[in-house]
Structures are given as C-alpha cells and as structure tokens.
PDB file of N, CA and C in Angstrom:
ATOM      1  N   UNK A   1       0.846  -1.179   0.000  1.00  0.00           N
ATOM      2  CA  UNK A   1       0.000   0.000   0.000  1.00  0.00           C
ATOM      3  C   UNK A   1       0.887   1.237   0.000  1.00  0.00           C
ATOM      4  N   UNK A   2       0.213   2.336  -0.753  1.00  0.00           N
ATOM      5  CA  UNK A   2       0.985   3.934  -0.931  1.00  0.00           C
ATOM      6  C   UNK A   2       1.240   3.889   0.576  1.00  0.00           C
ATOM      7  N   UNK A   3       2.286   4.269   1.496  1.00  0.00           N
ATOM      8  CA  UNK A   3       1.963   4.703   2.911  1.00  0.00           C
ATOM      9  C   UNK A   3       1.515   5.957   2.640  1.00  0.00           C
ATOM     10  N   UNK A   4       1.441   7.105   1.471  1.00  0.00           N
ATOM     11  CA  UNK A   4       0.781   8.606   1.738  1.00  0.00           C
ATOM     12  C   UNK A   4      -0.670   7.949   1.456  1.00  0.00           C
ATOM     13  N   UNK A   5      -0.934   7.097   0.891  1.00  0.00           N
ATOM     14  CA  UNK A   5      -2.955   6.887   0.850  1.00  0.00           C
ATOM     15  C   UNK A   5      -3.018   6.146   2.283  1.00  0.00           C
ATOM     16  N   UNK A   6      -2.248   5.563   3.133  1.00  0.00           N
ATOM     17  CA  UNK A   6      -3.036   5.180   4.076  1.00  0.00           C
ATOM     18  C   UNK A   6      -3.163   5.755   5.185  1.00  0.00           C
ATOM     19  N   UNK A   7      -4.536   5.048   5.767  1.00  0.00           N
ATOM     20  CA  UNK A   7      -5.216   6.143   6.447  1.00  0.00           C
ATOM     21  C   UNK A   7      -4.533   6.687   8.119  1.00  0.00           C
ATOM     22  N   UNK A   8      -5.019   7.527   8.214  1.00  0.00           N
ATOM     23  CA  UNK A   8      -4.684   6.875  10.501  1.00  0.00           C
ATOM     24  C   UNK A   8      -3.966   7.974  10.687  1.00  0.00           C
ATOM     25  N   UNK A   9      -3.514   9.112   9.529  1.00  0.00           N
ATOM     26  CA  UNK A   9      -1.872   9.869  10.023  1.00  0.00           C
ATOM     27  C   UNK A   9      -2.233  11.263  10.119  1.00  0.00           C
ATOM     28  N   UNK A  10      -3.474  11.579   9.778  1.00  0.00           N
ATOM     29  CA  UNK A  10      -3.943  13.212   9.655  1.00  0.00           C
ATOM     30  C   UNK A  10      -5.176  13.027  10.331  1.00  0.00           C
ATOM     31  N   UNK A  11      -5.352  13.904  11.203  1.00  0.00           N
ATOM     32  CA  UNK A  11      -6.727  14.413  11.349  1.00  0.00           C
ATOM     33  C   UNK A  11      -7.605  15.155  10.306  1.00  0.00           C
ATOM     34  N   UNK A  12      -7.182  15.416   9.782  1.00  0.00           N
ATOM     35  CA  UNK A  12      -7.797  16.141   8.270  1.00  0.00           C
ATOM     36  C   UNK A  12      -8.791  14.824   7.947  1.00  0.00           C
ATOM     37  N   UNK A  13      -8.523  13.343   8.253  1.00  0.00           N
ATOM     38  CA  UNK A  13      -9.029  12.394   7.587  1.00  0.00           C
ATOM     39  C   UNK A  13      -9.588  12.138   8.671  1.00  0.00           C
ATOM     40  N   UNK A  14     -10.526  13.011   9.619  1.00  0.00           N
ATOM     41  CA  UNK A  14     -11.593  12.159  10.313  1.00  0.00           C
ATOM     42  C   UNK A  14     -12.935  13.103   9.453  1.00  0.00           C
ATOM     43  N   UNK A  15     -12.173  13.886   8.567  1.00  0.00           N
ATOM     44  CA  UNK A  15     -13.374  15.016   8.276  1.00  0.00           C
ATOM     45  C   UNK A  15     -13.602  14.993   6.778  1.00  0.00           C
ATOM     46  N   UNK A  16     -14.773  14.944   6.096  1.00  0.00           N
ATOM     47  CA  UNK A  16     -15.299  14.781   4.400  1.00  0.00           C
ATOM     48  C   UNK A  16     -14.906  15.965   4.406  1.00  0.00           C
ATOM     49  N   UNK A  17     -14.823  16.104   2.792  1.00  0.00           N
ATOM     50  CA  UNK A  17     -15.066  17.412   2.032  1.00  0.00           C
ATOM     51  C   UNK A  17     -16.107  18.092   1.781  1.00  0.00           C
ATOM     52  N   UNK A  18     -15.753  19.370   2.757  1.00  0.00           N
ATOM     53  CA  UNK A  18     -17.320  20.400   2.883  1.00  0.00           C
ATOM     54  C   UNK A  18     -17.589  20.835   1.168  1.00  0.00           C
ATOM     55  N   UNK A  19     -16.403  20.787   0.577  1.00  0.00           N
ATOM     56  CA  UNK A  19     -16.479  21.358  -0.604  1.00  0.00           C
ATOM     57  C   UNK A  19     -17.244  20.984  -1.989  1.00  0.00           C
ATOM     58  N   UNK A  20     -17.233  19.269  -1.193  1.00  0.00           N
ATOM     59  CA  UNK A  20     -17.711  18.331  -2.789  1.00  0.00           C
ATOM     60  C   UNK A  20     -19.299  18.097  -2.558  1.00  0.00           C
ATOM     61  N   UNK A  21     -20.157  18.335  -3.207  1.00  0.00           N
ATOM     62  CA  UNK A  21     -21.271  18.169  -2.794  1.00  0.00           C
ATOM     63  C   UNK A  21     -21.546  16.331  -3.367  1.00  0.00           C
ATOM     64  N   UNK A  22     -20.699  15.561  -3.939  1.00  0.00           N
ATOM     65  CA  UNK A  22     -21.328  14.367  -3.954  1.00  0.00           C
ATOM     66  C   UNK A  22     -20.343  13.626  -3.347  1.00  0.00           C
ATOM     67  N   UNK A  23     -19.805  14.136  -1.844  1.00  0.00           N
ATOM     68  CA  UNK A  23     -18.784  13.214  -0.779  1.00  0.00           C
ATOM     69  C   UNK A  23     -19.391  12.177  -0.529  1.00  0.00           C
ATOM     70  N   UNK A  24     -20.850  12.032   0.099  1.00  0.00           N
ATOM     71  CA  UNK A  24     -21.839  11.121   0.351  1.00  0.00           C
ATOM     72  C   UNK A  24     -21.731   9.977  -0.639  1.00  0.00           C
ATOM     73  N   UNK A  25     -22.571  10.330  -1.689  1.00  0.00           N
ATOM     74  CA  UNK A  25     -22.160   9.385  -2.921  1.00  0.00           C
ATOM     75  C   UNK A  25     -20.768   8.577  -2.892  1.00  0.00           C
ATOM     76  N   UNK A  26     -19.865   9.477  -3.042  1.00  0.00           N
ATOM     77  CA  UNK A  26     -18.532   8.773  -3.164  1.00  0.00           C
ATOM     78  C   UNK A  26     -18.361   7.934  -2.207  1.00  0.00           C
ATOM     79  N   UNK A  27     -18.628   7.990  -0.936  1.00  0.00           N
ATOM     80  CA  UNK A  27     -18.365   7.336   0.067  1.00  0.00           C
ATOM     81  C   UNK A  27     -18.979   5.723  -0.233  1.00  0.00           C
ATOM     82  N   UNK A  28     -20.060   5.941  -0.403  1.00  0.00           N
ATOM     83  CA  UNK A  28     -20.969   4.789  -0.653  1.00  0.00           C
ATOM     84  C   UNK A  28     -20.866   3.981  -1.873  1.00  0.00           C
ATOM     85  N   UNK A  29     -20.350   4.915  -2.780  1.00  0.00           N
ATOM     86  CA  UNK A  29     -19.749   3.775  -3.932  1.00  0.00           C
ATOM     87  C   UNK A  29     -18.468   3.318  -3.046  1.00  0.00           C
ATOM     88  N   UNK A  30     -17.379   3.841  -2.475  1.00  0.00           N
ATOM     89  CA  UNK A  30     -16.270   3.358  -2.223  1.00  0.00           C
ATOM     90  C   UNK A  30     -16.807   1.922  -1.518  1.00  0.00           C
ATOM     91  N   UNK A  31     -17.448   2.157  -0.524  1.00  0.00           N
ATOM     92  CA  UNK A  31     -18.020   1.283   0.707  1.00  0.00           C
ATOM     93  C   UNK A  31     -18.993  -0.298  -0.493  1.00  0.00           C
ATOM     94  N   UNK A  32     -19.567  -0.079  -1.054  1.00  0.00           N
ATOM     95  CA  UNK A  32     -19.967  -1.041  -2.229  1.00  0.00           C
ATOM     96  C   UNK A  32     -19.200  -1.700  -3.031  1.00  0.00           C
ATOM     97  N   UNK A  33     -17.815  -0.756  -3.711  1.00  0.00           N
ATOM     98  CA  UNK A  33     -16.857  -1.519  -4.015  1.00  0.00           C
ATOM     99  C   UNK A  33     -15.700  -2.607  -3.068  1.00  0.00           C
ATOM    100  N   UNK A  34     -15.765  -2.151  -1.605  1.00  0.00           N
ATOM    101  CA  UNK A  34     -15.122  -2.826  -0.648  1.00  0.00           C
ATOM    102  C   UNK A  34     -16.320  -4.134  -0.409  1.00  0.00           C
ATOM    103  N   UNK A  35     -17.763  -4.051  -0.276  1.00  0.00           N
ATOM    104  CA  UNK A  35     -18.422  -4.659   0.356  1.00  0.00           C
ATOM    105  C   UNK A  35     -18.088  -6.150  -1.150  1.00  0.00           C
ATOM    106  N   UNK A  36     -18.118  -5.817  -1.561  1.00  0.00           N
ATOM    107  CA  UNK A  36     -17.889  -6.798  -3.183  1.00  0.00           C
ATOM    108  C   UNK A  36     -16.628  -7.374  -3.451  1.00  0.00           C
ATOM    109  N   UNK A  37     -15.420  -6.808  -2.937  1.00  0.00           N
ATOM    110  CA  UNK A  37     -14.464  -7.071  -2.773  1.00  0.00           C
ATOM    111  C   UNK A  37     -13.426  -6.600  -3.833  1.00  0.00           C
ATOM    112  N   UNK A  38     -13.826  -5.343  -4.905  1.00  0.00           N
ATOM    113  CA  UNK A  38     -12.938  -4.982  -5.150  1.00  0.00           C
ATOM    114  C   UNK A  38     -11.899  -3.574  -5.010  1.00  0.00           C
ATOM    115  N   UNK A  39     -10.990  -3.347  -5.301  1.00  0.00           N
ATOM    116  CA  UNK A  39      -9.902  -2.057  -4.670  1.00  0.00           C
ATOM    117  C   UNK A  39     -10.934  -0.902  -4.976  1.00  0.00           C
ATOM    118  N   UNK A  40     -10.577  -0.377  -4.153  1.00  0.00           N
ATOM    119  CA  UNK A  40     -11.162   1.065  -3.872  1.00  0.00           C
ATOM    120  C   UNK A  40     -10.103   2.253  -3.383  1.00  0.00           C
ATOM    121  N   UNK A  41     -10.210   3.261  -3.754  1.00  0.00           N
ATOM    122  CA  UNK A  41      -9.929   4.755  -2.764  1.00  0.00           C
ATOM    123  C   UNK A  41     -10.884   5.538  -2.262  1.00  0.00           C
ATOM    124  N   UNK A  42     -11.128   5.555  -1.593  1.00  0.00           N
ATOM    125  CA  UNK A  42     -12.174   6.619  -0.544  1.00  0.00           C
ATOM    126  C   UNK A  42     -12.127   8.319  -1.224  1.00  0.00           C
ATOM    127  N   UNK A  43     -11.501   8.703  -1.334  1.00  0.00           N
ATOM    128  CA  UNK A  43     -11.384   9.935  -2.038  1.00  0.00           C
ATOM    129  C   UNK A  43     -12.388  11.019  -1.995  1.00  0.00           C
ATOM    130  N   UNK A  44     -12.716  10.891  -0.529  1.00  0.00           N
ATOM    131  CA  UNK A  44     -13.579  12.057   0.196  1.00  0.00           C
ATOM    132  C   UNK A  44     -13.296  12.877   0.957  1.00  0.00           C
ATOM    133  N   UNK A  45     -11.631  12.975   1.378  1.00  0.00           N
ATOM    134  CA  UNK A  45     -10.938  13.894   2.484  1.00  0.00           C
ATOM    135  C   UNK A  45     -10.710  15.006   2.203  1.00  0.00           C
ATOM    136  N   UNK A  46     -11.246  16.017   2.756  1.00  0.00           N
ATOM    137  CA  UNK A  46     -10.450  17.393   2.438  1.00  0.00           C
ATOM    138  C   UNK A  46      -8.834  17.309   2.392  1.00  0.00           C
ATOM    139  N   UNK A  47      -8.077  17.838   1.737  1.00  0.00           N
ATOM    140  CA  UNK A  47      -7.110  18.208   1.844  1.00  0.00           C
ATOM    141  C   UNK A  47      -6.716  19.402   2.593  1.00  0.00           C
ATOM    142  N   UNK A  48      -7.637  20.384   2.828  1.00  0.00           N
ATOM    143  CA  UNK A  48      -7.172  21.048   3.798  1.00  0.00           C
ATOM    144  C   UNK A  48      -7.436  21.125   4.730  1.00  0.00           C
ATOM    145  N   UNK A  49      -6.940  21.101   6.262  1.00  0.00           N
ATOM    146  CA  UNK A  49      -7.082  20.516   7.704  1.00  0.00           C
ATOM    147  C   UNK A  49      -7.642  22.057   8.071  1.00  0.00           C
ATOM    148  N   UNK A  50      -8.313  22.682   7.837  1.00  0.00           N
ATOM    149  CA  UNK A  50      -8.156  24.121   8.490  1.00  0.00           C
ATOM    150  C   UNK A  50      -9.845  23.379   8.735  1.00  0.00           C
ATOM    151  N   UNK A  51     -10.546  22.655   8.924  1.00  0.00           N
ATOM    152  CA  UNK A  51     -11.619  22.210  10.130  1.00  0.00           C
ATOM    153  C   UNK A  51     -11.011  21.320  11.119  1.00  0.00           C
ATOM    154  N   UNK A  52      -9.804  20.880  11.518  1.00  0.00           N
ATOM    155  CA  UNK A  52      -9.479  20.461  12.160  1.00  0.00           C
ATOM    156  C   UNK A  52      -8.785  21.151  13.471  1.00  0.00           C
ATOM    157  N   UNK A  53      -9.681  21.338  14.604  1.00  0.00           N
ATOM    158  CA  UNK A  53      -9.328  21.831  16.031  1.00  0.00           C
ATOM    159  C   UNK A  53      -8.852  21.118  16.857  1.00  0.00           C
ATOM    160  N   UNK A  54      -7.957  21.780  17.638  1.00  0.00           N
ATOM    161  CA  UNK A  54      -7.644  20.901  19.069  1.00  0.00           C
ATOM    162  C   UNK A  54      -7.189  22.000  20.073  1.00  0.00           C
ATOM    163  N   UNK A  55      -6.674  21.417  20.899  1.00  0.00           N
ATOM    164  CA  UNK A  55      -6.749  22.087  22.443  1.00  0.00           C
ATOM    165  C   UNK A  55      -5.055  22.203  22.821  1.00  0.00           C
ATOM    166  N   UNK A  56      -4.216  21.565  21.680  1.00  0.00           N
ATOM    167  CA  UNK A  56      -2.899  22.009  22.294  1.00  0.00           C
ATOM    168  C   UNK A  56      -2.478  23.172  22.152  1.00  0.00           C
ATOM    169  N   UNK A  57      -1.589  23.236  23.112  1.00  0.00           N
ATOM    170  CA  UNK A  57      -1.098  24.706  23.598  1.00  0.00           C
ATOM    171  C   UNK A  57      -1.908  25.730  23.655  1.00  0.00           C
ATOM    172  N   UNK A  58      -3.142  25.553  23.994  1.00  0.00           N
ATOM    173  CA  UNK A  58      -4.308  26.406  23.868  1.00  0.00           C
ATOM    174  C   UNK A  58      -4.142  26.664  25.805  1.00  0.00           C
ATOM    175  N   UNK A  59      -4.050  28.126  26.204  1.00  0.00           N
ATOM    176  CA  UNK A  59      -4.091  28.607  27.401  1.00  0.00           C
ATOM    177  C   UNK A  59      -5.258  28.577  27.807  1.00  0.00           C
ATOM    178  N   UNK A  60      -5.749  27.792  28.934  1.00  0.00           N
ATOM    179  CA  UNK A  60      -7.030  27.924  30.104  1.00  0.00           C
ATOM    180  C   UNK A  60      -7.873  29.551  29.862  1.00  0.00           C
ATOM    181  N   UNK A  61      -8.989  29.267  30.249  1.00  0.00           N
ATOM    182  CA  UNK A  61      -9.999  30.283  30.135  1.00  0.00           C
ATOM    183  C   UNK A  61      -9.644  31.360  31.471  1.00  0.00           C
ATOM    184  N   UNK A  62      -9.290  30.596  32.438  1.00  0.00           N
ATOM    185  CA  UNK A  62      -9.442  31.006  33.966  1.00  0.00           C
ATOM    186  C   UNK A  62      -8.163  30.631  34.804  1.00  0.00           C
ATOM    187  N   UNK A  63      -7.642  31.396  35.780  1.00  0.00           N
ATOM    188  CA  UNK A  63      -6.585  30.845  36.780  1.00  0.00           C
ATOM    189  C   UNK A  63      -7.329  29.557  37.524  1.00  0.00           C
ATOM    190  N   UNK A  64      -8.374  29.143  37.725  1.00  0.00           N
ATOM    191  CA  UNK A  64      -9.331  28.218  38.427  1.00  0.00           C
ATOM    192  C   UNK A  64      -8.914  27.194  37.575  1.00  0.00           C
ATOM    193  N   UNK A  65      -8.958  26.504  36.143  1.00  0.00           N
ATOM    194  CA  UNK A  65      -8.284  25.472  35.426  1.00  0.00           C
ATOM    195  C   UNK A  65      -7.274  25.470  34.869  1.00  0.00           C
ATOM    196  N   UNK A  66      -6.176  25.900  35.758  1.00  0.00           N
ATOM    197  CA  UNK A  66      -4.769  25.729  35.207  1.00  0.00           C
ATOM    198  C   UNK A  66      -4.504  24.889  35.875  1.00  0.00           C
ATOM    199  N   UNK A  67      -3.212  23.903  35.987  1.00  0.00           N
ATOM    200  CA  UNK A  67      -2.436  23.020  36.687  1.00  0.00           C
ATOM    201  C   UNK A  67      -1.878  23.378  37.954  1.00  0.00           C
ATOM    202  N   UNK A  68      -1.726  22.521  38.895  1.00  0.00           N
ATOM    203  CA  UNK A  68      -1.595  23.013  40.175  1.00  0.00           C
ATOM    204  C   UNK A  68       0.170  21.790  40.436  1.00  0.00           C
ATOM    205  N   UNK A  69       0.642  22.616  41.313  1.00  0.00           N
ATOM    206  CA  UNK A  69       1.734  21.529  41.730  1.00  0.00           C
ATOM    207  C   UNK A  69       1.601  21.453  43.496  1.00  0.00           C
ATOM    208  N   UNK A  70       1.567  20.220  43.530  1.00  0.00           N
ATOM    209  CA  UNK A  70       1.321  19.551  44.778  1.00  0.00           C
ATOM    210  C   UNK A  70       2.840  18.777  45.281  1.00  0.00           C
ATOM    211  N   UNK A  71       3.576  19.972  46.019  1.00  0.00           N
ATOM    212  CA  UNK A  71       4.956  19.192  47.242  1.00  0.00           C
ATOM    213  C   UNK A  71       4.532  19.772  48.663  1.00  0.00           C
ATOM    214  N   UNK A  72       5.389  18.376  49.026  1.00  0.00           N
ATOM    215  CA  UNK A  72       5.948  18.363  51.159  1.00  0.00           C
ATOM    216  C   UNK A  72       7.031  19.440  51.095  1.00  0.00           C
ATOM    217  N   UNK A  73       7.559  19.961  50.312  1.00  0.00           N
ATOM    218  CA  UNK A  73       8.881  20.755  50.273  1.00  0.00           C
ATOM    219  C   UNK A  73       8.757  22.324  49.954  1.00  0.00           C
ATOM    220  N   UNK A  74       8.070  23.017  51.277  1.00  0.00           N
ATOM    221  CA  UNK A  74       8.043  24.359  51.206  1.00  0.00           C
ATOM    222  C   UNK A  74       9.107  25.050  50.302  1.00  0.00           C
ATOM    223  N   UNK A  75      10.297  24.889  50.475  1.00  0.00           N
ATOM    224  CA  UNK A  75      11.528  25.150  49.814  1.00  0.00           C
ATOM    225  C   UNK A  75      11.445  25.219  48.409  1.00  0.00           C
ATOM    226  N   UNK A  76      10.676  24.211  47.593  1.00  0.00           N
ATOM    227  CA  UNK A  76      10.746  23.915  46.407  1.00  0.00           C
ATOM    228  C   UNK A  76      10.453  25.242  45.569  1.00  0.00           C
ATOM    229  N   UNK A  77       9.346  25.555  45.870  1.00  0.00           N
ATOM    230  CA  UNK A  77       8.753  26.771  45.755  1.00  0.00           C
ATOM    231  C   UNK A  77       9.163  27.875  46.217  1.00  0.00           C
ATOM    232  N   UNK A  78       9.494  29.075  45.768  1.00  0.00           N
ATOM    233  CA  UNK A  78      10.236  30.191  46.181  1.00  0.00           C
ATOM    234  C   UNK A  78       9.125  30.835  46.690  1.00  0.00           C
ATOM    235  N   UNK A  79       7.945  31.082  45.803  1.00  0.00           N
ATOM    236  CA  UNK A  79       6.930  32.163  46.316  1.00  0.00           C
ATOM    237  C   UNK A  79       5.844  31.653  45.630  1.00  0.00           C
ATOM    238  N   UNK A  80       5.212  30.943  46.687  1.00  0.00           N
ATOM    239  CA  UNK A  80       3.822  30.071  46.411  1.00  0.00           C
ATOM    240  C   UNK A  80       2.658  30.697  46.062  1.00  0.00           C
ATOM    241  N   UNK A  81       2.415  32.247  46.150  1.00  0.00           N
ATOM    242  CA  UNK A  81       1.604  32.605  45.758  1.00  0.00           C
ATOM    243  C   UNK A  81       1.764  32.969  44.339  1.00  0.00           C
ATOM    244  N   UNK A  82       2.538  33.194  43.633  1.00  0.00           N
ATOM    245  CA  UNK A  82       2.969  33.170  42.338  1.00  0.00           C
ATOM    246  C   UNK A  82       2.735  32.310  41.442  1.00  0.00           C
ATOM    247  N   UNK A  83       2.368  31.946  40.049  1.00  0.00           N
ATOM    248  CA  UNK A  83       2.203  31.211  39.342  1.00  0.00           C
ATOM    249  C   UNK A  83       3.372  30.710  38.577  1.00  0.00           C
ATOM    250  N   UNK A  84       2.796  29.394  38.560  1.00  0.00           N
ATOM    251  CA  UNK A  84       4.750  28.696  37.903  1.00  0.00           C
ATOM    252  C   UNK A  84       4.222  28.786  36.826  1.00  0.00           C
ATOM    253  N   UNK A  85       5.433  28.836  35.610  1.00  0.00           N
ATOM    254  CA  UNK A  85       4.954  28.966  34.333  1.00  0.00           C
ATOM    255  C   UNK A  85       5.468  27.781  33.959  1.00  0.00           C
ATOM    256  N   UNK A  86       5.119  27.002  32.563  1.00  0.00           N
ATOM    257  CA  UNK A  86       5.581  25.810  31.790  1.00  0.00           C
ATOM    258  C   UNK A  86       6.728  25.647  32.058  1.00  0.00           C
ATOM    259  N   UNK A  87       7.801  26.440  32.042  1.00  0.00           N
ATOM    260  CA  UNK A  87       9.016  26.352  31.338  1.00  0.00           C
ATOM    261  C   UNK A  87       9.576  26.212  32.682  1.00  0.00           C
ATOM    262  N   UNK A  88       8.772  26.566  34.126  1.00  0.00           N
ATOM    263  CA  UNK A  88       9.929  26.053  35.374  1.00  0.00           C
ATOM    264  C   UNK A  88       9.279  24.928  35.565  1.00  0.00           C
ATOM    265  N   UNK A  89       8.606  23.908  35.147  1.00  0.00           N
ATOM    266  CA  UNK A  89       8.092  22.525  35.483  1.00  0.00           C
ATOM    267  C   UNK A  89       9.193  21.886  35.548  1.00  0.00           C
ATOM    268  N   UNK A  90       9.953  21.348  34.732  1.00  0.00           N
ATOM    269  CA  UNK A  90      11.209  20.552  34.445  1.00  0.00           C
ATOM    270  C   UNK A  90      12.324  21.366  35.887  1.00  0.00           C
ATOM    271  N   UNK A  91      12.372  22.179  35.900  1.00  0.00           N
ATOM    272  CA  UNK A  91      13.653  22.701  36.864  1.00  0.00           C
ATOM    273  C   UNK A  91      13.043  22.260  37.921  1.00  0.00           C
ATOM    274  N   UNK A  92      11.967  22.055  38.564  1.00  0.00           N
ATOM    275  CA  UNK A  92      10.869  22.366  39.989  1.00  0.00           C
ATOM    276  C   UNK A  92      11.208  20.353  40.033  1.00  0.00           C
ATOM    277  N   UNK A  93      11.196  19.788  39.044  1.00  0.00           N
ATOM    278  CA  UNK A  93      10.902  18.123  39.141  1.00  0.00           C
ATOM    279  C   UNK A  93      12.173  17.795  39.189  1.00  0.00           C
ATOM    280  N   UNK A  94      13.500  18.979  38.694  1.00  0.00           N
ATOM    281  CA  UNK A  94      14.741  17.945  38.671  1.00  0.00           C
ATOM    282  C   UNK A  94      15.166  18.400  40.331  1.00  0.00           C
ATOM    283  N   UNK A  95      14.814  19.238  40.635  1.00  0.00           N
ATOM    284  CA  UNK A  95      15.057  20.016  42.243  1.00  0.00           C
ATOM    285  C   UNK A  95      14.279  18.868  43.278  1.00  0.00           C
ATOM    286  N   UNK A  96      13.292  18.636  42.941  1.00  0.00           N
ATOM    287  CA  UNK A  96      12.880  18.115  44.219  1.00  0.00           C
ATOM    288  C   UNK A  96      13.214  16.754  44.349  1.00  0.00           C
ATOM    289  N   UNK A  97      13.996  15.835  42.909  1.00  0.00           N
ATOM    290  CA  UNK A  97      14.502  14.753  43.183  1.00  0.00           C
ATOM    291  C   UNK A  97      16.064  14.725  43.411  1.00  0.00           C
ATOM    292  N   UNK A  98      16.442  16.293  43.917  1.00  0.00           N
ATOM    293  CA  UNK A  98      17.391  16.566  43.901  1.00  0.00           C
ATOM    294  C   UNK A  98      18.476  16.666  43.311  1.00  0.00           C
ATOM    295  N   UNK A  99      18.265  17.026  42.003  1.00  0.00           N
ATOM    296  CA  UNK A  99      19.027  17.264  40.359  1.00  0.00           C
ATOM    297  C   UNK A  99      19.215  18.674  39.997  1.00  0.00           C
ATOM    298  N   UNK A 100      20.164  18.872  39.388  1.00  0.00           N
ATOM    299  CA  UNK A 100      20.041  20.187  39.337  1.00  0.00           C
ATOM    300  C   UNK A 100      19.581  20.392  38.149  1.00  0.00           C
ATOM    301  N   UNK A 101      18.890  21.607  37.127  1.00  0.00           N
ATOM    302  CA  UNK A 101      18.599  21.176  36.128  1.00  0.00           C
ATOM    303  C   UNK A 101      19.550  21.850  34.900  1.00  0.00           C
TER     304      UNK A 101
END
C-alpha cells in the first residue's frame, strides 16, 4: 500500500469534504466496491485541515483550570503565591529529586 494513501496519520481524515457536494455518494460507492471485494480509494478527504481543532497549547480560560503543583517541600517553591509557568516545570521536578537542572 501507498503509505501517503493510508489512512490513521492526519486528522484532516476524520473530516469529508465540505467542498464536494457528492462526498456522500462517493463514500458509498467506495463502501460497495469494498463490500464486493474490489480495490477502492475513498477519495472524500479534504485536503485542507483548516476544520481540524484541538486544544494544544491552547491557554485555560481562567486561573481556576490551570495546573496546580502539589509538594511536602516548602523550599521547592520560592513564592507560592505566584504562578509557575511551563518552562519552570522541568527545573521544579529535577530540584525536588534533587538534580540540578
């Protein structure tokens, strides 16, 4: 098999083409030619992923659902009322197993 035709590697390919008005159709011939047993291409994917959303690196709405860090080691923390940012996570985890980072 092409590995660029197969499926599983884009999210772009959980989504039809808003663009083609006979995606439906196509689908269902593809699905008829599989049910019969012969080769098929599906050939209903958008190519362009711009309907495809997600949530990474996407910043919280609220200080209430951000990540919290939970230590026994007052120390660890310089000034607990302060918010740790991403980038001291790694220094804060190599410190408290006593690493420097």
């Amino acid at each position: 098999m092409d590995i660029h035709r197969k499926p599983g590697y884009d999210p772009a390919e959980l989504l039809m083409n808003p663009d083609d008005r006979a995606v439906k159709a196509k689908a269902a011939a593809a699905l008829v030619k599989k049910a019969v047993g012969l080769r098929y291409t599906m050939g209903v994917i958008a190519l362009n992923g711009a309907g495809v959303g997600g949530t990474l690196g996407r910043l919280p709405d609220s200080a209430a659902d951000t990540p919290i860090v939970i230590t026994s080691d007052a120390d660890l923390l310089a000034d607990s009322r302060s918010p740790v940012s991403a980038t001291e996570i790694r220094s804060l985890v190599l410190a408290a197993h006593g690493r420097r980072s």
